[in-house]
N, C-alpha and C. Protein backbone atom coordinates (compact mmCIF):
# COMPACT_ATOMS: atom_id res chain seq x y z
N UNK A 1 30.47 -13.41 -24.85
CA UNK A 1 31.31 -14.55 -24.60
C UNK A 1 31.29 -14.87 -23.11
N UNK A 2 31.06 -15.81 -22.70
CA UNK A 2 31.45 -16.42 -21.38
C UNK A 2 32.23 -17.44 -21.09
N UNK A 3 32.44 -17.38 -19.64
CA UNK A 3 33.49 -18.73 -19.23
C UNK A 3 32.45 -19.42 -18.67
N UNK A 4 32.73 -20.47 -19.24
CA UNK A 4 31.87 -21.46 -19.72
C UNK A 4 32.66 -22.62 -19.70
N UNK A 5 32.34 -23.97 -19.15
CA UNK A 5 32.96 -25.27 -20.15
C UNK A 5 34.12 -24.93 -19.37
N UNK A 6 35.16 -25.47 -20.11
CA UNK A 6 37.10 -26.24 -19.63
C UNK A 6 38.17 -25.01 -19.33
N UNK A 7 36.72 -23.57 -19.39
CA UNK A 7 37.75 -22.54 -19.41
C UNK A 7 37.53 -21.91 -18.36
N UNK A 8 35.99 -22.24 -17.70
CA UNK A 8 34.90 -21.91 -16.38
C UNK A 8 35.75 -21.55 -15.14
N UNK A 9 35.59 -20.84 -14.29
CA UNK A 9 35.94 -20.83 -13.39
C UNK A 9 35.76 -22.06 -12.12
N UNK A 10 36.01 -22.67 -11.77
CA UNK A 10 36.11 -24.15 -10.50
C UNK A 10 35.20 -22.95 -9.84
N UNK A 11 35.76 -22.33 -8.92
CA UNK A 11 35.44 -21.63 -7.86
C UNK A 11 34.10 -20.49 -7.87
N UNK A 12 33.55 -20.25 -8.82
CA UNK A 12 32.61 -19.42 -9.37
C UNK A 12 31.23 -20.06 -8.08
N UNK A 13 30.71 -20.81 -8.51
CA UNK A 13 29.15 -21.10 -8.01
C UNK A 13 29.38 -21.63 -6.54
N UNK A 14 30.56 -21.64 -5.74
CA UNK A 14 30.97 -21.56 -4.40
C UNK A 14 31.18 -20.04 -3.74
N UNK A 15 31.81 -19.47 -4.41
CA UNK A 15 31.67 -18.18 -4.89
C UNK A 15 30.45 -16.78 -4.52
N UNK A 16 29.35 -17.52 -5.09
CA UNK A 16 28.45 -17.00 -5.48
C UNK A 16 27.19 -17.51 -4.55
N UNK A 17 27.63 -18.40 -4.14
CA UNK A 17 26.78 -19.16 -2.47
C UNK A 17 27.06 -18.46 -1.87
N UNK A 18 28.56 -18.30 -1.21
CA UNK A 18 29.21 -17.46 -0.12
C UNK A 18 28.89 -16.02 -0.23
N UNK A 19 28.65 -15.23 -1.24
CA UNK A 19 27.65 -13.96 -1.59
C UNK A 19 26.26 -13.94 -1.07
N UNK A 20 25.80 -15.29 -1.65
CA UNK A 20 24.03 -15.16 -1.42
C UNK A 20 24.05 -15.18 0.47
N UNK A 21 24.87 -15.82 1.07
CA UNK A 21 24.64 -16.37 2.26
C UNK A 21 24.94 -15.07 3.25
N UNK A 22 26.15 -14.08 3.13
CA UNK A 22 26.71 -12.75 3.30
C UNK A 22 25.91 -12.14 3.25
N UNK A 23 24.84 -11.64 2.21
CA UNK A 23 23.84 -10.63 1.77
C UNK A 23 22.78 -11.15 2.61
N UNK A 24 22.52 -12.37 2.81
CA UNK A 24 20.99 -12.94 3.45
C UNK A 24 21.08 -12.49 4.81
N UNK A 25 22.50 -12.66 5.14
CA UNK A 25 22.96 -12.66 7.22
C UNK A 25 22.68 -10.95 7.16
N UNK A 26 23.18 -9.83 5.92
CA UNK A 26 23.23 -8.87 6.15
C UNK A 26 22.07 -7.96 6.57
N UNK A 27 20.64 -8.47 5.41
CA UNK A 27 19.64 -7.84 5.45
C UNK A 27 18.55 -8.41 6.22
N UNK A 28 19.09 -9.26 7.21
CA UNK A 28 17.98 -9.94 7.82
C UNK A 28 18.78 -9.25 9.70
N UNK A 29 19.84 -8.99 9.49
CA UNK A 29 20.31 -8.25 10.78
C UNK A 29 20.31 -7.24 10.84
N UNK A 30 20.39 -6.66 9.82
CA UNK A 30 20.84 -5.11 10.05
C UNK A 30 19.51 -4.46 9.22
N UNK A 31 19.21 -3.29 9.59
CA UNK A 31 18.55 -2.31 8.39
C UNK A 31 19.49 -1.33 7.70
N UNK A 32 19.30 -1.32 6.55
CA UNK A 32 20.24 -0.39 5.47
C UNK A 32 19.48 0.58 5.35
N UNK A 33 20.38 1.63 5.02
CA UNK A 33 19.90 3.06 4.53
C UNK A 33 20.77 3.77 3.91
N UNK A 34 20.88 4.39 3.73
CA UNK A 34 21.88 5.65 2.77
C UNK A 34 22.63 6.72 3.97
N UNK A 35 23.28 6.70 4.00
CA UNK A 35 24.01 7.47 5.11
C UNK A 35 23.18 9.20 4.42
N UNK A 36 23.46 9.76 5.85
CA UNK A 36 23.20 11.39 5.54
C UNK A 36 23.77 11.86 4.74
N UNK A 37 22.73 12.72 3.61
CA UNK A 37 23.62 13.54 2.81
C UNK A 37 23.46 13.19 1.54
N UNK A 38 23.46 11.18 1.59
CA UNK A 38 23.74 10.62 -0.14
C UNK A 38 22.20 9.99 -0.36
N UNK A 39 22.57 10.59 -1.20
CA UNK A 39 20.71 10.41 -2.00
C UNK A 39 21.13 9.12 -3.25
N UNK A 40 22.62 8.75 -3.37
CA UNK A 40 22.67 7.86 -4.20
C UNK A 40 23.10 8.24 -5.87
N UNK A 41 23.30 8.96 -6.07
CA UNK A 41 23.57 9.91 -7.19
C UNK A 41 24.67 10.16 -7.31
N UNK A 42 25.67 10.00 -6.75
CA UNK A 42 27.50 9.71 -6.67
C UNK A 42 27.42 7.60 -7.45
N UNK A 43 26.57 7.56 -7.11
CA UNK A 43 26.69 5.63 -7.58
C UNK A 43 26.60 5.82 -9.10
N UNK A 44 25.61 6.63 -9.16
CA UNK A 44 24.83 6.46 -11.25
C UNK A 44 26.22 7.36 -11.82
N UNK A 45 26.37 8.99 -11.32
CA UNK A 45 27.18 9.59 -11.95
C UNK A 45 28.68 9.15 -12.23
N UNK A 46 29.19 8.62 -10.79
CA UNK A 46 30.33 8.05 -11.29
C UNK A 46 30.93 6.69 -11.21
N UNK A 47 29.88 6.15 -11.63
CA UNK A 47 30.06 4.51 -12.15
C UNK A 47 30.88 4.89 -13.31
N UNK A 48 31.69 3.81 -13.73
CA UNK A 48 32.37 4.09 -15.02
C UNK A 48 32.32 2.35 -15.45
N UNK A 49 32.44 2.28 -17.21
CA UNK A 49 31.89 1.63 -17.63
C UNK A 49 33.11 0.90 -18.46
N UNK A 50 33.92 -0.43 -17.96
CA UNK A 50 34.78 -0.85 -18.62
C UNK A 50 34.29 -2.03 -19.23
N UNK A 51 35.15 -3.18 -19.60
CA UNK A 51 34.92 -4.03 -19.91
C UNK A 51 33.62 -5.17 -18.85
N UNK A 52 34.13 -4.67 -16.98
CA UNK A 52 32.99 -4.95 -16.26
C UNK A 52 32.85 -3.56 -15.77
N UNK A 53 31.81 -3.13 -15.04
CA UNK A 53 31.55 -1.81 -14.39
C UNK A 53 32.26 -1.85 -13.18
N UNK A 54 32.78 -0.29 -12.74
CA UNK A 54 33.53 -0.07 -11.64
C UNK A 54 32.71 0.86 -11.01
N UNK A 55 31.50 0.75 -10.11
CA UNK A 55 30.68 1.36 -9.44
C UNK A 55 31.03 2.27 -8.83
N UNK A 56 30.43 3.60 -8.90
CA UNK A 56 31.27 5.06 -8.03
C UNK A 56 30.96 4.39 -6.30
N UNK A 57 30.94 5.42 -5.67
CA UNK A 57 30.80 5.18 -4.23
C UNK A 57 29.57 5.35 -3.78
N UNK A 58 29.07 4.42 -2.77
CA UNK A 58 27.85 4.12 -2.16
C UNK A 58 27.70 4.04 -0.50
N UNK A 59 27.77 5.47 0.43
CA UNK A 59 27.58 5.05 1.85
C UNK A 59 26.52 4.94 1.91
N UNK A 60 27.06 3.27 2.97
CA UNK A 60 25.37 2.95 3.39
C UNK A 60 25.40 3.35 5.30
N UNK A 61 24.51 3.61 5.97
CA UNK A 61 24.83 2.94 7.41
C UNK A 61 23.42 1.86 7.49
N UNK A 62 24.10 0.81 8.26
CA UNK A 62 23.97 -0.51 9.07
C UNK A 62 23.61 -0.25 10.22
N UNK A 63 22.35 -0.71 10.68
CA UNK A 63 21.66 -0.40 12.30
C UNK A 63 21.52 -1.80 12.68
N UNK A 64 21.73 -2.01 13.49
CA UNK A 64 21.19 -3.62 13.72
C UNK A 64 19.85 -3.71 14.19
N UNK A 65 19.29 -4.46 13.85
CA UNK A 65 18.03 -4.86 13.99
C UNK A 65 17.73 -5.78 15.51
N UNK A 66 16.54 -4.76 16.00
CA UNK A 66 15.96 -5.31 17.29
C UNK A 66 15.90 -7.11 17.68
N UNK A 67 16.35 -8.10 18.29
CA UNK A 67 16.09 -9.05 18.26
C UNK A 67 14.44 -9.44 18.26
N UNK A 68 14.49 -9.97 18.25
CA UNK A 68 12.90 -10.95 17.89
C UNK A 68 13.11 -12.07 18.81
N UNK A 69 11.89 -12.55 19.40
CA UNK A 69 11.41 -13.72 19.88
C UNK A 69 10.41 -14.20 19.21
């Protein structure tokens, strides 16, 4: 079932710009990695699985990226 139609969320696909645009500024400035220690295996094991998923925990560290000319 989805919201869809007269029941849709207004604010959804504004929403979901303001995500794409956040994530684009993120991975184009910074480099990601997995902080020391997490191999990522705290995310799969304790995700838990409701009606939407509630993702376990994920450290990342953020380096900023060398400027460019």
């Amino acid at each position: 079932m989805h919201s869809a139609g007269p029941m849709g969320c207004i604010g959804k696909p504004l929403a979901l710009m303001e995500l794409r645009c956040v994530l684009a500024k993120l991975i184009t400035k910074f480099d990601v990695k997995p902080a020391p220690g997490d191999d990522g295996t705290d995310l799969i094991q304790k995700s838990r699985d409701h009606f939407t998923i509630e993702p376990g925990p994920l450290n990342l560290c953020f380096t900023p990226r060398a400027a460019t000319t």
